[in-house]
PDB file of N, CA and C in Angstrom:
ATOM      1  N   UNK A   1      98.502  82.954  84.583  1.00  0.00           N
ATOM      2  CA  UNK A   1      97.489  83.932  84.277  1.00  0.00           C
ATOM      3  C   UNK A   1      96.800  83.559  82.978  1.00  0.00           C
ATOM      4  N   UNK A   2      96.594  82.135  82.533  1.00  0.00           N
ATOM      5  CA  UNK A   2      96.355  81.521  81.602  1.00  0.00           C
ATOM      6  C   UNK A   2      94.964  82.357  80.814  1.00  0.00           C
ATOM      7  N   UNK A   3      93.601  82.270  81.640  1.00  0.00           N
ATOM      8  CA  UNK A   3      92.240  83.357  81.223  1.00  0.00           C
ATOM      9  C   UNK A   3      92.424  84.774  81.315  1.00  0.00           C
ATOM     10  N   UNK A   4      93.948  85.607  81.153  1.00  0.00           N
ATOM     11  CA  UNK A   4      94.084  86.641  80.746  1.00  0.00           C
ATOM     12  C   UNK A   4      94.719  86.525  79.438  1.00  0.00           C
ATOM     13  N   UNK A   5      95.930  85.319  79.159  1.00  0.00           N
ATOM     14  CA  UNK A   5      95.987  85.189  77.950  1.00  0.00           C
ATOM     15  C   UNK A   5      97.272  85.868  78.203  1.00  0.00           C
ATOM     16  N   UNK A   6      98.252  85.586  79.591  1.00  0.00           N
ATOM     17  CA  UNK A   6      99.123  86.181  79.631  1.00  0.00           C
ATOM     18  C   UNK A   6     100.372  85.167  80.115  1.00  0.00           C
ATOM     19  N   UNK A   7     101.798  85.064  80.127  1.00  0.00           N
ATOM     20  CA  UNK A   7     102.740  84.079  79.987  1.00  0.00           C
ATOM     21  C   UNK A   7     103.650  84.744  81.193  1.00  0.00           C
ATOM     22  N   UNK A   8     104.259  84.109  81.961  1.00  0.00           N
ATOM     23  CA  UNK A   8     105.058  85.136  82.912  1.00  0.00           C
ATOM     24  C   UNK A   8     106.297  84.372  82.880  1.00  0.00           C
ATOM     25  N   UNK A   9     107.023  85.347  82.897  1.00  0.00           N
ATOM     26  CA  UNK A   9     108.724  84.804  83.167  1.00  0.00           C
ATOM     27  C   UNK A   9     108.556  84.152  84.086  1.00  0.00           C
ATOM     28  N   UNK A  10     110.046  83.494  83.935  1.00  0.00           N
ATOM     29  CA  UNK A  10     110.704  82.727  85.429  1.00  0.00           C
ATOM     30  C   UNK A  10     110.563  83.355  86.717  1.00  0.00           C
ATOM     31  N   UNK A  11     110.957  84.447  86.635  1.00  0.00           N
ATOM     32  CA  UNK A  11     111.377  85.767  87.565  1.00  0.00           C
ATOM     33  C   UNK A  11     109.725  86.403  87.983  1.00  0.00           C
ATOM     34  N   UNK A  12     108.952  86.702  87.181  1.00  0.00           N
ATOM     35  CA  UNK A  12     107.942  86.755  87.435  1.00  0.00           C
ATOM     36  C   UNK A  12     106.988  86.072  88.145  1.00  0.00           C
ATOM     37  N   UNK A  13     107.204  84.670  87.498  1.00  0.00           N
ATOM     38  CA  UNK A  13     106.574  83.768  88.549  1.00  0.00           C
ATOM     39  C   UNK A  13     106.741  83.426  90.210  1.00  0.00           C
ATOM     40  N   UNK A  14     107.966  84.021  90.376  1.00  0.00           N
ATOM     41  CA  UNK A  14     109.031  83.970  91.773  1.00  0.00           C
ATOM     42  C   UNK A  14     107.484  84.665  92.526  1.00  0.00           C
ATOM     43  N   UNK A  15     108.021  86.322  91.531  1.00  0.00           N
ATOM     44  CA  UNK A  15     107.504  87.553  92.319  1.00  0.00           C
ATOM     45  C   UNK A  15     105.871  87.236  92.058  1.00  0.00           C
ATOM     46  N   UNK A  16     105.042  86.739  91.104  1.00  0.00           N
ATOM     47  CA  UNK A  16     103.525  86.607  92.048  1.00  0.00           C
ATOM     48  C   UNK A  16     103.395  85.465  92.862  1.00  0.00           C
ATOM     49  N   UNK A  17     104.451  84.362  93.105  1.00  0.00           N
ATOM     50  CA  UNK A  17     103.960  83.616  94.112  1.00  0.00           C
ATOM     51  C   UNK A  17     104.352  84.299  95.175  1.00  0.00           C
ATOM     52  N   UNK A  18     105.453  85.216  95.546  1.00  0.00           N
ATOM     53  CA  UNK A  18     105.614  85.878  96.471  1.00  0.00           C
ATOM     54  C   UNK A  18     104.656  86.758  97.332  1.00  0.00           C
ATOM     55  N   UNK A  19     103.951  87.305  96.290  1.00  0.00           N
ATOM     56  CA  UNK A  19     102.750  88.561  96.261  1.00  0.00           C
ATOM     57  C   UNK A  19     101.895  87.576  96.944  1.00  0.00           C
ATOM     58  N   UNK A  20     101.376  86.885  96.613  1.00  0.00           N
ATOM     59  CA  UNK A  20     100.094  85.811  96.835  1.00  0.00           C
ATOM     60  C   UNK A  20     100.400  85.262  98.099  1.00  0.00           C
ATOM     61  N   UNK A  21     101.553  85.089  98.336  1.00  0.00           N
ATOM     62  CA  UNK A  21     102.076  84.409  99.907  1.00  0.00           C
ATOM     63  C   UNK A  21     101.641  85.758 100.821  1.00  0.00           C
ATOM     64  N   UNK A  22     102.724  86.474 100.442  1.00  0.00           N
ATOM     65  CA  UNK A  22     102.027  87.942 101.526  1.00  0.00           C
ATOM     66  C   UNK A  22     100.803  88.435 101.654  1.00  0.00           C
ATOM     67  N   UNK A  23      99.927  88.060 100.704  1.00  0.00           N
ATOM     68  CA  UNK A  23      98.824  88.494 100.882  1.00  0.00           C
ATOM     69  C   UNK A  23      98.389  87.331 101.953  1.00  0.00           C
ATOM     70  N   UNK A  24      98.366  86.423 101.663  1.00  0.00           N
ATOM     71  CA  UNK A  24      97.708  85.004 102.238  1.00  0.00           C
ATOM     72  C   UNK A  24      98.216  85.404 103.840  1.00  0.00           C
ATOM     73  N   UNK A  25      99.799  85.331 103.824  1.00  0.00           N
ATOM     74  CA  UNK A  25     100.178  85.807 105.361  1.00  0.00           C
ATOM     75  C   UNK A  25      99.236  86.796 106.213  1.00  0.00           C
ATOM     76  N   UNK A  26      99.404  88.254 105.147  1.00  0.00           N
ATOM     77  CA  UNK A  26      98.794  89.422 106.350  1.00  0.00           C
ATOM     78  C   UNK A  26      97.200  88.935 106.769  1.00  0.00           C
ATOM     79  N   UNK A  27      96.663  88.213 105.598  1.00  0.00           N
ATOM     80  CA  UNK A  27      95.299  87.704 106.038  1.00  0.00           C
ATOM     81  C   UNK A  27      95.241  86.970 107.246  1.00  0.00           C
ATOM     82  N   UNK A  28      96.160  85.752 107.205  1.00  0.00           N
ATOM     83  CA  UNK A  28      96.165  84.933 108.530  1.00  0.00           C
ATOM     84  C   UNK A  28      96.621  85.423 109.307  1.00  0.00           C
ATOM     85  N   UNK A  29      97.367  86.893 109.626  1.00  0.00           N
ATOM     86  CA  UNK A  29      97.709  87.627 110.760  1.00  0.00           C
ATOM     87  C   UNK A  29      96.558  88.908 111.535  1.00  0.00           C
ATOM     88  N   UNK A  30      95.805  89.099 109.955  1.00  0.00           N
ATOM     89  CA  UNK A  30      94.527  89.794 110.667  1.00  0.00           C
ATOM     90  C   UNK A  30      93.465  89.035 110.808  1.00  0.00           C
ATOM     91  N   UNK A  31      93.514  87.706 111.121  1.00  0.00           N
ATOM     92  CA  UNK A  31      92.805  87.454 111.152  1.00  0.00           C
ATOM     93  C   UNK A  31      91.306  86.843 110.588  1.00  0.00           C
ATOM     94  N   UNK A  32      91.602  87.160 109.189  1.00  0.00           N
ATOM     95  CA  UNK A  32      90.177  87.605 108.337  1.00  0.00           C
ATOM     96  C   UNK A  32      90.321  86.394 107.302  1.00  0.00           C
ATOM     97  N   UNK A  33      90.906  84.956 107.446  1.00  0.00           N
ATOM     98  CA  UNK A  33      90.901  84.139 106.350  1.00  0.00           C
ATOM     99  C   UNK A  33      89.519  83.455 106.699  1.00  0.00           C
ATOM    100  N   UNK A  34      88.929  83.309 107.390  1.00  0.00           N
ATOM    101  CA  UNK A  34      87.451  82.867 106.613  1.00  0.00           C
ATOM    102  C   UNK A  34      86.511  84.072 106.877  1.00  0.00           C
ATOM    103  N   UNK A  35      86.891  85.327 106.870  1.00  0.00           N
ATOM    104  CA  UNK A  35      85.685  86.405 106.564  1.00  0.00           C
ATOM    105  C   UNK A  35      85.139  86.279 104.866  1.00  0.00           C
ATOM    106  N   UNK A  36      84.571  86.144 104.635  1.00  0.00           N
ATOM    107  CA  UNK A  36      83.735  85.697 103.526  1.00  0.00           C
ATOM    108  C   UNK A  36      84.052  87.532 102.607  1.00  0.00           C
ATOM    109  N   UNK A  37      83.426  88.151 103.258  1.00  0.00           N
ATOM    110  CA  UNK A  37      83.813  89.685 102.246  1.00  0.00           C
ATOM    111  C   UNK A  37      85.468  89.854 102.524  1.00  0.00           C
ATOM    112  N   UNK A  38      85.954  89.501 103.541  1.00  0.00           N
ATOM    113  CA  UNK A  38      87.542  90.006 103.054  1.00  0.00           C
ATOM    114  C   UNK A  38      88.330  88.934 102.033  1.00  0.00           C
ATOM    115  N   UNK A  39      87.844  87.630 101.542  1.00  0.00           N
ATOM    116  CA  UNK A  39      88.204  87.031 101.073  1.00  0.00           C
ATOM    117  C   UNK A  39      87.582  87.443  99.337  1.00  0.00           C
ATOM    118  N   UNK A  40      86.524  88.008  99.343  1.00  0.00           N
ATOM    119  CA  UNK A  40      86.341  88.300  98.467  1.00  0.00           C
ATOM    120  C   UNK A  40      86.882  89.676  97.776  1.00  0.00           C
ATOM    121  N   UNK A  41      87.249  90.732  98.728  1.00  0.00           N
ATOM    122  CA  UNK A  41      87.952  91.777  98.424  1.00  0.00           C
ATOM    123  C   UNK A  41      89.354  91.569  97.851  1.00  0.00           C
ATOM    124  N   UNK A  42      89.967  90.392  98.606  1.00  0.00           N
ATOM    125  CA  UNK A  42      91.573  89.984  98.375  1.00  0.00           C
ATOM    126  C   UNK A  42      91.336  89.524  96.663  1.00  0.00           C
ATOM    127  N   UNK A  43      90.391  88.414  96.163  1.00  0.00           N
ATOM    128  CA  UNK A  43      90.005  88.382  95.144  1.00  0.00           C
ATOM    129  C   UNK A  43      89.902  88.931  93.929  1.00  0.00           C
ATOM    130  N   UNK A  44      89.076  90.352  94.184  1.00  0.00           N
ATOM    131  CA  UNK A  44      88.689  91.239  93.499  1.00  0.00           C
ATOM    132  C   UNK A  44      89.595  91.886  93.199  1.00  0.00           C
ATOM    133  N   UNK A  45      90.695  92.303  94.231  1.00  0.00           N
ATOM    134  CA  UNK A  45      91.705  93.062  93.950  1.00  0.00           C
ATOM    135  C   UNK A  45      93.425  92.385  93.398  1.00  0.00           C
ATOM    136  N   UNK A  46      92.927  90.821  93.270  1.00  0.00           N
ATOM    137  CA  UNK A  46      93.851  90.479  92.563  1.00  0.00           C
ATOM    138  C   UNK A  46      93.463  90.568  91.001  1.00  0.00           C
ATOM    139  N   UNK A  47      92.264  90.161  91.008  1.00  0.00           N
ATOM    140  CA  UNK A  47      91.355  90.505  89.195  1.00  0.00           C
ATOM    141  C   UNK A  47      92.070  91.923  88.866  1.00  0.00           C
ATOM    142  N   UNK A  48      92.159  93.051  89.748  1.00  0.00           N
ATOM    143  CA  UNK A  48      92.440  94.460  89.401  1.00  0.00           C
ATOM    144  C   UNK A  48      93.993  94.378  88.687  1.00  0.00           C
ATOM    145  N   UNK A  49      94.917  93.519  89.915  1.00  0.00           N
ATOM    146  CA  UNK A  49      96.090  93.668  89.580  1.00  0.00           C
ATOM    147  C   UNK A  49      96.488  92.871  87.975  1.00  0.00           C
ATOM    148  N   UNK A  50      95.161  91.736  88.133  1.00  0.00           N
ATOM    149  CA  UNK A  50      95.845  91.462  86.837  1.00  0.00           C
ATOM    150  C   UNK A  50      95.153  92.055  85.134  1.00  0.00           C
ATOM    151  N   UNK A  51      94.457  93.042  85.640  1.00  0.00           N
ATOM    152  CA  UNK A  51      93.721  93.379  84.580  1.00  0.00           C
ATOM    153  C   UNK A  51      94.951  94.684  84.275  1.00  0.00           C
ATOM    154  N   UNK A  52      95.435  95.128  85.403  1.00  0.00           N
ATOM    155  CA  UNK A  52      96.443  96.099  85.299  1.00  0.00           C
ATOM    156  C   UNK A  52      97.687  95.718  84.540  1.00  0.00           C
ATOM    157  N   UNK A  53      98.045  94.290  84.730  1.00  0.00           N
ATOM    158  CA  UNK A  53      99.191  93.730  84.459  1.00  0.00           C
ATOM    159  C   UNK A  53      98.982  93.853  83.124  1.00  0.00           C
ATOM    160  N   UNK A  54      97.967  93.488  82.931  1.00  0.00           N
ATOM    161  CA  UNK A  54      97.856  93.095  81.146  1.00  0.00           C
ATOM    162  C   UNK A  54      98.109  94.390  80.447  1.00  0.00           C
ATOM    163  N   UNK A  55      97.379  95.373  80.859  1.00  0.00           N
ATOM    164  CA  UNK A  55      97.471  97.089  80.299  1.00  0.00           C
ATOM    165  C   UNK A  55      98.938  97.019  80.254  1.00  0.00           C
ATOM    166  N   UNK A  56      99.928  96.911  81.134  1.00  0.00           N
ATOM    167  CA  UNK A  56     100.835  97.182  80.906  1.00  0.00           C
ATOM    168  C   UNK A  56     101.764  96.196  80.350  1.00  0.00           C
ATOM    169  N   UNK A  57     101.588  95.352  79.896  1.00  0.00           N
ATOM    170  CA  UNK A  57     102.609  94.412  78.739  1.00  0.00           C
ATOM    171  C   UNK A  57     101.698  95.013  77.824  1.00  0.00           C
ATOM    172  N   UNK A  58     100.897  95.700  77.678  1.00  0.00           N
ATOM    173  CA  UNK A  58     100.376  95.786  76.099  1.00  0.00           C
ATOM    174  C   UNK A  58     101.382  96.903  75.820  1.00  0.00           C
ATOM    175  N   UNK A  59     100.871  98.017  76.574  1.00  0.00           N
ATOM    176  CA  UNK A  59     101.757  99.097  77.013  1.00  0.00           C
ATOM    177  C   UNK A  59     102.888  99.387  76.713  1.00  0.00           C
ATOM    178  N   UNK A  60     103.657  98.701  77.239  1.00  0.00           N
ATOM    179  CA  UNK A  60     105.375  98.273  77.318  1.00  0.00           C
ATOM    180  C   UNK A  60     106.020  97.552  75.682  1.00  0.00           C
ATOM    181  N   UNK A  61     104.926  96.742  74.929  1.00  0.00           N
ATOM    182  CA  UNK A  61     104.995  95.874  73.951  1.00  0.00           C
ATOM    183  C   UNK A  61     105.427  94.526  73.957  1.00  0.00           C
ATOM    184  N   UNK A  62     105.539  93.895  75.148  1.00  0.00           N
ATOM    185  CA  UNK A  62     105.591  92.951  75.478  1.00  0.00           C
ATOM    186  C   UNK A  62     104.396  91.847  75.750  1.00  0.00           C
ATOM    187  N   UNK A  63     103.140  92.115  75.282  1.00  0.00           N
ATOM    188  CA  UNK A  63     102.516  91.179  75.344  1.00  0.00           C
ATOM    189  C   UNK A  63     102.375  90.270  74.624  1.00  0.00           C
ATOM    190  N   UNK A  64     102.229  88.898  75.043  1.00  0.00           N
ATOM    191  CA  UNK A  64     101.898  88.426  76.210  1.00  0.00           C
ATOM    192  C   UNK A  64     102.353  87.779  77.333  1.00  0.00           C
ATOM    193  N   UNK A  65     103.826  87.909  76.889  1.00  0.00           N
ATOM    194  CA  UNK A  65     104.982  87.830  78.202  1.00  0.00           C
ATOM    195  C   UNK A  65     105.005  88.735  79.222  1.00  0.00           C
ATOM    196  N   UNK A  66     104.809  88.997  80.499  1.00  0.00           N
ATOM    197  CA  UNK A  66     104.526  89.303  81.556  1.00  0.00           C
ATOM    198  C   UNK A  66     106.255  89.198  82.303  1.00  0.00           C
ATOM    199  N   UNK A  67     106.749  90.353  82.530  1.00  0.00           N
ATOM    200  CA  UNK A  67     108.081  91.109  82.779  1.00  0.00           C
ATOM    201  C   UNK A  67     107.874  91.502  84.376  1.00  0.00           C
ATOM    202  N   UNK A  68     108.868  91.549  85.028  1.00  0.00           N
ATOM    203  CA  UNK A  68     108.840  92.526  86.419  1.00  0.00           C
ATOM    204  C   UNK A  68     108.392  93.836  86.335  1.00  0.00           C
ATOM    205  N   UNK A  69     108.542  94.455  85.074  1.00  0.00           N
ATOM    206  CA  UNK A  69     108.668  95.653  85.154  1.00  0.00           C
ATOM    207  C   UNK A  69     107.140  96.089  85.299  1.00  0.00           C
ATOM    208  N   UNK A  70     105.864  94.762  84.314  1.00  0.00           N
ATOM    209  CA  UNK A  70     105.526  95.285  83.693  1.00  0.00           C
ATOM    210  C   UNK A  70     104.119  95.410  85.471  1.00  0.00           C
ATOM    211  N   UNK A  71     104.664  94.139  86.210  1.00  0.00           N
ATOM    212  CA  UNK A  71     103.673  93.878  87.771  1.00  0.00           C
ATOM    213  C   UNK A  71     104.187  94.863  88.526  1.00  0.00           C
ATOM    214  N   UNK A  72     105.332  95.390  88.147  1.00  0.00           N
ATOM    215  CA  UNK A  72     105.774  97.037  89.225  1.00  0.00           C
ATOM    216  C   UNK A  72     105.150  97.943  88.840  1.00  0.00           C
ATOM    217  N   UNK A  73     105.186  97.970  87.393  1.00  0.00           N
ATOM    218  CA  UNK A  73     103.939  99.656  86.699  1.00  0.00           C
ATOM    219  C   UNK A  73     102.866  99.358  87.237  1.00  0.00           C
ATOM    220  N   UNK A  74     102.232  98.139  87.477  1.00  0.00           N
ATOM    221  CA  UNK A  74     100.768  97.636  87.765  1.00  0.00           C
ATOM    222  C   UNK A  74     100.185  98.611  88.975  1.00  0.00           C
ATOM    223  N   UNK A  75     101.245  97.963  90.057  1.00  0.00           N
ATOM    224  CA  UNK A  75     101.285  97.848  91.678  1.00  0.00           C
ATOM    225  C   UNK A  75     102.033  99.721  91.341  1.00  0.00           C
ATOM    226  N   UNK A  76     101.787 100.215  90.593  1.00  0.00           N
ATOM    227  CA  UNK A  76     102.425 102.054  91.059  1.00  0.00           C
ATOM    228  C   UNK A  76     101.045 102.368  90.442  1.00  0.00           C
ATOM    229  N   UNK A  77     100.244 101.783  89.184  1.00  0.00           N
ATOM    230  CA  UNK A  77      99.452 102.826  89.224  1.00  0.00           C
ATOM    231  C   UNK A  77      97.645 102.254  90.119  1.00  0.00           C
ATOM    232  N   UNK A  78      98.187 101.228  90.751  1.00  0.00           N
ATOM    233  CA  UNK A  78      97.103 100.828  91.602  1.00  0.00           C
ATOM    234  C   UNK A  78      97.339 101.297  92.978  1.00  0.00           C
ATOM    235  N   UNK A  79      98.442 101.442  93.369  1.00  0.00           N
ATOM    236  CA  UNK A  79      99.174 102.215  95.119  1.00  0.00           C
ATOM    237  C   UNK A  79      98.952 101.001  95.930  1.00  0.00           C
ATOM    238  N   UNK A  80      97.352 101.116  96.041  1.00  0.00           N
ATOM    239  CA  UNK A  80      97.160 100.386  97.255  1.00  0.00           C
ATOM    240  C   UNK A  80      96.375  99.009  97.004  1.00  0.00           C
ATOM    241  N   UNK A  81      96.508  98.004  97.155  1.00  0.00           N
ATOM    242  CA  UNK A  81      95.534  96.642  96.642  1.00  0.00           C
ATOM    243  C   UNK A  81      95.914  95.582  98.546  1.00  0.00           C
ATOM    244  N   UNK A  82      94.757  96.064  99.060  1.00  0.00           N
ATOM    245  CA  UNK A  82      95.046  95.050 100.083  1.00  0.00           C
ATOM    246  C   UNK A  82      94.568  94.133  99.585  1.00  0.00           C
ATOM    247  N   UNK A  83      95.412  92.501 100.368  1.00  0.00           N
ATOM    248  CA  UNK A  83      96.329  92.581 101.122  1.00  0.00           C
ATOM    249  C   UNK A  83      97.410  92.501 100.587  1.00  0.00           C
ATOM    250  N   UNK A  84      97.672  92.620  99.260  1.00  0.00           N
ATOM    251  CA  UNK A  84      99.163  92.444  98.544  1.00  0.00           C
ATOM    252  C   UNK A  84     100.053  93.522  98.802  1.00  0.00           C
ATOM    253  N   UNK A  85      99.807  94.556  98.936  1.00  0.00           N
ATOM    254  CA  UNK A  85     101.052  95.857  99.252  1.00  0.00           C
ATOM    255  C   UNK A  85     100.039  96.507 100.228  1.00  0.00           C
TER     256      UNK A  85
END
């Protein structure tokens, strides 16, 4: 997350390549990996998650190390970010 200016654990790194796989999956299961706007929505709403992420290591006082805790507060106060959750 280098152009947020943010560092992620070991453990962290697990869990957004994980995130990024599932997203990538449900896309190639609906279908929609070369829809041009759903590719751009998946996009947009990863910018969200990580603009969220950052709020919350500031938050927490952990910035600019990037924690599990801090991509779980993210993903609770965003609910819904297709296609990642």
């Amino acid at each position: 997350m280098g152009k947020a200016g943010l560092s992620l654990t070991p453990a962290c790194e697990q869990l957004m390549g994980k995130l990024i796989g599932t997203g990538i999956k449900r896309m190639e299961v609906s279908q929609v990996v070369e829809d041009e706007s759903k590719i751009r929505l998946a996009e947009d709403n990863l910018k969200k998650l990580i603009i969220e992420v950052r709020r919350e290591t500031s938050a927490r006082g952990t910035f600019p190390i990037v924690e599990e805790n801090s991509i779980q507060g993210a993903f609770k106060k965003l609910q819904s970010l297709w296609p990642y959750s």
